[in-house]
C-alpha atoms as a PDB file:
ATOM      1  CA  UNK A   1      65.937  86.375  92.562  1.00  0.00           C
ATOM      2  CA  UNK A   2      64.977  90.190  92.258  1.00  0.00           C
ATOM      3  CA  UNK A   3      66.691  92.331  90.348  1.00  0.00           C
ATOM      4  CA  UNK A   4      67.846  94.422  93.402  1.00  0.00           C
ATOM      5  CA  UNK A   5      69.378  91.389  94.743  1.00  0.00           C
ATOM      6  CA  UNK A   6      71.235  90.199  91.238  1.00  0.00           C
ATOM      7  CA  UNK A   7      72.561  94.247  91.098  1.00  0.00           C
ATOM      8  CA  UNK A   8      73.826  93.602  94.623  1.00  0.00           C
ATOM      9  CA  UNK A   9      75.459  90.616  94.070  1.00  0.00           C
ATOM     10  CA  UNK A  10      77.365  91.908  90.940  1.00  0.00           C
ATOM     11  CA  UNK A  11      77.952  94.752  93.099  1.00  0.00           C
ATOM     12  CA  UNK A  12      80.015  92.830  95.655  1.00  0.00           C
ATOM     13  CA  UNK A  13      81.200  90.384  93.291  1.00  0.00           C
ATOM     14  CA  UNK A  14      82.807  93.484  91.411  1.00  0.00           C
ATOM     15  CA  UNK A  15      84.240  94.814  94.370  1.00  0.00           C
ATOM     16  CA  UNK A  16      85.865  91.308  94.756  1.00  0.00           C
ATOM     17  CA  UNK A  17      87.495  91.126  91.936  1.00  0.00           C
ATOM     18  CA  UNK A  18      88.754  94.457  92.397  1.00  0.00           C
ATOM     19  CA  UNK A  19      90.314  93.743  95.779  1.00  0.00           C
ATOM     20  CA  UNK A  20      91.932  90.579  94.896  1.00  0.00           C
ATOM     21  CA  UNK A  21      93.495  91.321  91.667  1.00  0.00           C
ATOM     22  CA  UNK A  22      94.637  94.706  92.889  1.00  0.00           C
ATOM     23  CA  UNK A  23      95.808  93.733  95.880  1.00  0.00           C
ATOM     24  CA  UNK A  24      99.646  92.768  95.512  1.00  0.00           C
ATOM     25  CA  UNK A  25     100.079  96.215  93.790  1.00  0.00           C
ATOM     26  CA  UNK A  26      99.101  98.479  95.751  1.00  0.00           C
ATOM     27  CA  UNK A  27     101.993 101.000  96.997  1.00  0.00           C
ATOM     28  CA  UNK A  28     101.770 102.195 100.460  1.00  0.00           C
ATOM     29  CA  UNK A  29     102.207 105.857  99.836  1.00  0.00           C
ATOM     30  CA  UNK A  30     101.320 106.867 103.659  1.00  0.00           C
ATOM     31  CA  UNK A  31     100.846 104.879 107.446  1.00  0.00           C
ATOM     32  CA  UNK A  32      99.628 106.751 110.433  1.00  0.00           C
ATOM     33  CA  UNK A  33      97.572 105.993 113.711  1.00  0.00           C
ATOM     34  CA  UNK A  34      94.404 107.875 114.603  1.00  0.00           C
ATOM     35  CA  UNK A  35      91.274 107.189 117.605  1.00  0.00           C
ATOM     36  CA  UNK A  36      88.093 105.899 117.272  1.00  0.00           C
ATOM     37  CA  UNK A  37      85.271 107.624 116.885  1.00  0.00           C
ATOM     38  CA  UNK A  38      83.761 107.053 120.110  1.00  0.00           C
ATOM     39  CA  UNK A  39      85.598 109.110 123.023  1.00  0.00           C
ATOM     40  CA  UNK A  40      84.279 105.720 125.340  1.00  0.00           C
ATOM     41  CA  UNK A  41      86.483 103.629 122.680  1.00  0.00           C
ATOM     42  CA  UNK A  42      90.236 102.983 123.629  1.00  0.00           C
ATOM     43  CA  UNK A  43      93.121 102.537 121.438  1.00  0.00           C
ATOM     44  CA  UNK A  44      94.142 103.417 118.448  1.00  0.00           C
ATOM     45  CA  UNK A  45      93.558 102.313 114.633  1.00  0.00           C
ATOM     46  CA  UNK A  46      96.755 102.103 112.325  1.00  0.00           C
ATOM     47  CA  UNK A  47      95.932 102.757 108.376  1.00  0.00           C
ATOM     48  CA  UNK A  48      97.785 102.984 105.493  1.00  0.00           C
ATOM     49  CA  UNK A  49      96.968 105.058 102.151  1.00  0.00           C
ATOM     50  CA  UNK A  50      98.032 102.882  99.296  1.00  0.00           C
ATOM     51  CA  UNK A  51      97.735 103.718  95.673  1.00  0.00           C
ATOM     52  CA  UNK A  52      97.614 101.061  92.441  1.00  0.00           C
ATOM     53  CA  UNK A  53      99.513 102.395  89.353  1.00  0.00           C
ATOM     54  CA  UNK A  54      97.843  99.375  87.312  1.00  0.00           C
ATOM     55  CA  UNK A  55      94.329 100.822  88.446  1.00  0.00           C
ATOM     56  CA  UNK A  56      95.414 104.277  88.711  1.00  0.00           C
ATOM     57  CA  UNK A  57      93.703 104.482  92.100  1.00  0.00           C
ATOM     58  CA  UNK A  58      93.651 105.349  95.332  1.00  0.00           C
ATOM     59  CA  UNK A  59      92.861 102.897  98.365  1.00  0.00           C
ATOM     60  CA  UNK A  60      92.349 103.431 102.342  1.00  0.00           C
ATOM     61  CA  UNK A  61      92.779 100.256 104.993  1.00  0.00           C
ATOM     62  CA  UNK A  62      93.006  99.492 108.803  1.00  0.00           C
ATOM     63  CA  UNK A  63      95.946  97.577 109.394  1.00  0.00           C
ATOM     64  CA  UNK A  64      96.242  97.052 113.324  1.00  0.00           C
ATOM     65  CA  UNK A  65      93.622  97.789 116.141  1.00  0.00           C
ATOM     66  CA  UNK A  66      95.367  98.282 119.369  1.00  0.00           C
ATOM     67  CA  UNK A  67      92.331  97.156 121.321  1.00  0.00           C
ATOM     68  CA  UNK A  68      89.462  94.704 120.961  1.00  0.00           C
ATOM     69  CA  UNK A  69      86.980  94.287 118.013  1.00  0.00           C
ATOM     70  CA  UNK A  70      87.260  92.771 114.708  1.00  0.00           C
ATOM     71  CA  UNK A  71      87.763  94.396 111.303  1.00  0.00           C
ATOM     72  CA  UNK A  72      89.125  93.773 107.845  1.00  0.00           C
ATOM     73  CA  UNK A  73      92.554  94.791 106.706  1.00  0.00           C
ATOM     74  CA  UNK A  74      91.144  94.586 102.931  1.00  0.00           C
ATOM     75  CA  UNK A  75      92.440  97.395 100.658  1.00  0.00           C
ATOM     76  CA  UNK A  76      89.032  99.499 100.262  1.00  0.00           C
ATOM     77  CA  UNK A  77      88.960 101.575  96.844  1.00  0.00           C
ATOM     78  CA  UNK A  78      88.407 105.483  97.386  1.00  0.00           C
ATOM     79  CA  UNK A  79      86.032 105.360  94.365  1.00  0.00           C
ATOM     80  CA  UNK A  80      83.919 102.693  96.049  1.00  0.00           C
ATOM     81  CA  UNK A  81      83.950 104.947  99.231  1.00  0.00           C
ATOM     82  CA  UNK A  82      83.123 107.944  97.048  1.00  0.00           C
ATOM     83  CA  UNK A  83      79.864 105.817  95.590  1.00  0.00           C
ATOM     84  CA  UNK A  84      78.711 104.746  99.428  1.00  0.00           C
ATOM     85  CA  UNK A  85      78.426 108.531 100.092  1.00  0.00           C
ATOM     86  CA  UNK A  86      77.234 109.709  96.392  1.00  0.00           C
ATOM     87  CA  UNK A  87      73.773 110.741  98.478  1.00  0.00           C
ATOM     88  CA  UNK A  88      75.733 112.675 101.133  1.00  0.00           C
ATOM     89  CA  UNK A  89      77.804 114.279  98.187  1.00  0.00           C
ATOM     90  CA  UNK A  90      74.594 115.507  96.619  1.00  0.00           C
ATOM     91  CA  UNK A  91      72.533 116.525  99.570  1.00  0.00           C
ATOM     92  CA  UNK A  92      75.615 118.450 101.439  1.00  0.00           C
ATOM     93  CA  UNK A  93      73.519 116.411 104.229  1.00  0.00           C
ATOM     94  CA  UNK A  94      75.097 114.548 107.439  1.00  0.00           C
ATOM     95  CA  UNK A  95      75.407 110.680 107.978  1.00  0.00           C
ATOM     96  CA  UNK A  96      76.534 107.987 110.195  1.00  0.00           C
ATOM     97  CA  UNK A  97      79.712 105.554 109.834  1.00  0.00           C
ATOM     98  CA  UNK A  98      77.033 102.589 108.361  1.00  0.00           C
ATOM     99  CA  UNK A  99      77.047 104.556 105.305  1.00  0.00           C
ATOM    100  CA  UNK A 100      80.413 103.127 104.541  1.00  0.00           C
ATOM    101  CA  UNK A 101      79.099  99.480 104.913  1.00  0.00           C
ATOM    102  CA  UNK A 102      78.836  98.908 101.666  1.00  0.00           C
ATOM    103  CA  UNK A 103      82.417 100.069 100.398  1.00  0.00           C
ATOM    104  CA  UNK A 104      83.534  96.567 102.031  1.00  0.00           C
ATOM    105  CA  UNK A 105      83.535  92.812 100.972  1.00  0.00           C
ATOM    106  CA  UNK A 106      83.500  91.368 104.043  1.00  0.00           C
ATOM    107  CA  UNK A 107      80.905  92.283 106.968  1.00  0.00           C
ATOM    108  CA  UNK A 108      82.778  92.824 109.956  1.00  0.00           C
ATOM    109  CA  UNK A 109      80.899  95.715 112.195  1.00  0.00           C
ATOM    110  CA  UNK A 110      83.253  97.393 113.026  1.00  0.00           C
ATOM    111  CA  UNK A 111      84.392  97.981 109.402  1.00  0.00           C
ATOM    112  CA  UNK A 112      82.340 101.598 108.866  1.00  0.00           C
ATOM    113  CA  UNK A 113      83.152 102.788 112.184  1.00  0.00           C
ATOM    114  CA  UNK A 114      86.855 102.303 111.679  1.00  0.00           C
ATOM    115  CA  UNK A 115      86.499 103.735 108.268  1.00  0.00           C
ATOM    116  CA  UNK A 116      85.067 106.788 109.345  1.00  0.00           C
ATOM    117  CA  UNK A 117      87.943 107.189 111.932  1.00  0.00           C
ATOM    118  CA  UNK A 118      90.445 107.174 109.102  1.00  0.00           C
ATOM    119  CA  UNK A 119      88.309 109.668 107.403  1.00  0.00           C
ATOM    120  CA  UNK A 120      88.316 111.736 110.089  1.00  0.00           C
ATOM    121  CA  UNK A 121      91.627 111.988 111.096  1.00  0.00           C
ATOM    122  CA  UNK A 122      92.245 112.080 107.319  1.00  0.00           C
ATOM    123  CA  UNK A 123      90.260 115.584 107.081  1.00  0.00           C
ATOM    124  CA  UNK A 124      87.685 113.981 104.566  1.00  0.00           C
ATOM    125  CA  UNK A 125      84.489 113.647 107.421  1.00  0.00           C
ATOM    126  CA  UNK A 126      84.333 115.832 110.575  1.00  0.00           C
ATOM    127  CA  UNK A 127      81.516 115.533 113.557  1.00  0.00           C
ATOM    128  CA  UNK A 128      78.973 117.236 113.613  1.00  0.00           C
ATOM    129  CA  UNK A 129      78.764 119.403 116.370  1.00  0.00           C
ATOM    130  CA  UNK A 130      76.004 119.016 119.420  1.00  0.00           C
ATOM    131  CA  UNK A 131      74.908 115.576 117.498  1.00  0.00           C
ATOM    132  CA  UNK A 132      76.620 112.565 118.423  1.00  0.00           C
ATOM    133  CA  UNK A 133      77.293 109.691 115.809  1.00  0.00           C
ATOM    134  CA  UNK A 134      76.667 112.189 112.918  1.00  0.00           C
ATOM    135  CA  UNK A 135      79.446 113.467 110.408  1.00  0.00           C
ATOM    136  CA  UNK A 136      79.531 115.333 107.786  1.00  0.00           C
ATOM    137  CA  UNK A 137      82.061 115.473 104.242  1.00  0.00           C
ATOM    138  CA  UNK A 138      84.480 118.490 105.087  1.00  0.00           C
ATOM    139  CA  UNK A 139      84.242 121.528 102.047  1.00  0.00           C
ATOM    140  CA  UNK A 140      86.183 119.861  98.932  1.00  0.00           C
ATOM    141  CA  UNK A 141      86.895 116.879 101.483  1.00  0.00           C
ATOM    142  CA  UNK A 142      87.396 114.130  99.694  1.00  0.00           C
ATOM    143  CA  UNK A 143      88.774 115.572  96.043  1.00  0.00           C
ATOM    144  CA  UNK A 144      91.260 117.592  97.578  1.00  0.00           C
ATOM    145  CA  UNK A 145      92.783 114.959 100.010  1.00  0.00           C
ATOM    146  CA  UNK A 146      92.788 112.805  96.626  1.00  0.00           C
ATOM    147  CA  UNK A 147      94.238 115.322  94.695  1.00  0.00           C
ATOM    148  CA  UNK A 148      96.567 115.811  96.997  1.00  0.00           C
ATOM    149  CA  UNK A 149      97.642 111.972  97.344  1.00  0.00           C
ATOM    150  CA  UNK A 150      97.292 111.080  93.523  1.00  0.00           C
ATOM    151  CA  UNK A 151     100.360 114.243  93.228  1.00  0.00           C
ATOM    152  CA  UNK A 152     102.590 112.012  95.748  1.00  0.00           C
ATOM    153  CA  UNK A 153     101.704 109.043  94.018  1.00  0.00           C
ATOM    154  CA  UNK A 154     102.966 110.330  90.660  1.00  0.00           C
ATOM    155  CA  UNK A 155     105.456 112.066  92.400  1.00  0.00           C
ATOM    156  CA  UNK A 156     106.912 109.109  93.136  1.00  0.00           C
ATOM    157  CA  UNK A 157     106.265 107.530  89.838  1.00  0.00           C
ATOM    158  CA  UNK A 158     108.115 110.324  88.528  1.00  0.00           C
ATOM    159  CA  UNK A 159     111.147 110.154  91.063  1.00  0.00           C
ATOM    160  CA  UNK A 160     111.658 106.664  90.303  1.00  0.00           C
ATOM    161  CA  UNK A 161     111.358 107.192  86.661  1.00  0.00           C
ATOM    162  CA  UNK A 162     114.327 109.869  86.808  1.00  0.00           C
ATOM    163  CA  UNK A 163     116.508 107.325  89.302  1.00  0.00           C
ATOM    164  CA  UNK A 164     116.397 104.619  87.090  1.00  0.00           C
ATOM    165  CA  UNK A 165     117.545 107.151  83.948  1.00  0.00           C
ATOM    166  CA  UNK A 166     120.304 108.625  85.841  1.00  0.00           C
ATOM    167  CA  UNK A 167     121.203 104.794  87.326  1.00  0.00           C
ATOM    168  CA  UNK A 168     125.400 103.683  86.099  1.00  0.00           C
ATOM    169  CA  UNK A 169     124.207 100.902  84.963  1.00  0.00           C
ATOM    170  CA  UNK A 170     121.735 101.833  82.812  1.00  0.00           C
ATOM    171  CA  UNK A 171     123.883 104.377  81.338  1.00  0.00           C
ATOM    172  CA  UNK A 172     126.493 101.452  80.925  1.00  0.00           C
ATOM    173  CA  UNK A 173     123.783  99.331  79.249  1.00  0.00           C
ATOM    174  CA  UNK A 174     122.629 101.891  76.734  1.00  0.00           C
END
């Protein structure tokens, strides 16, 4: 076995890990519906934006396609999306959807496509113009849309915090 190979396979077997053990606590923080990227595509996508508070991360996933094709509904982790475009970050340069194919565990093809849809309609990617199938990161694309939904997550964290303070019964308790 090559080394290329045994840094792949930790790779994935990493990512693995991650998804399973992360999975039951991740708080859905946002759901929505956007198209695919294809105008010839029909139907729409539903996603979620969930954030772990034990991993103190953020994570994207289709839930529902309203039309044919397969796909995984596994939790993908914004920092493993943020290392599948590391090249594109650096370069400024434009890229296609099988980019993403390596921020998943399974292999479904549609996976990057419907990744890059959420993207999209998340204001993280946007088409580049007069070249079909390319995209390009928006300017401060992804850290500002995770800024942005790391402040509602600990929003929340916060809110909840205060509720349970200001609770009868805990006031009854103490």
């Amino acid at each position: 076995m090559s080394v290329k190979s045994v840094i792949k396979k930790k790779e994935i077997t990493d990512k693995t890990e991650n998804a399973i053990t992360e999975e039951t606590d991740v708080l859905v923080l946002h759901e929505a519906s956007c198209s695919k990227l294809s105008a010839r595509s029909q139907g729409k996508l539903d996603y979620q934006i969930g954030y772990s508070y034990l991993a103190d991360q953020l994570y994207l996933r289709v839930l529902t396609n309203n039309s044919g094709g397969y796909f995984s509904k596994e939790w993908v982790p914004i920092a493993v999306i943020n290392s599948s475009l590391d090249e594109v970050i650096l370069s400024g340069g434009a890229f296609t959807a099988p980019k993403l194919i390596p921020a998943f565990i399974s292999k479904s093809q549609n996976n990057a496509g419907f990744l890059a849809a959420v993207l999209l309609a998340e204001g993280i990617i946007e088409k580049v113009v007069d070249r079909q199938h390319l995209l390009t990161l928006t300017k401060g694309g992804l850290k500002v849309w995770q800024a942005k939904w790391i402040k509602t997550a600990k929003g929340l964290s916060n809110q909840s915090g205060e509720k349970k303070e200001s609770s009868p019964h805990r006031k009854q308790a103490g």
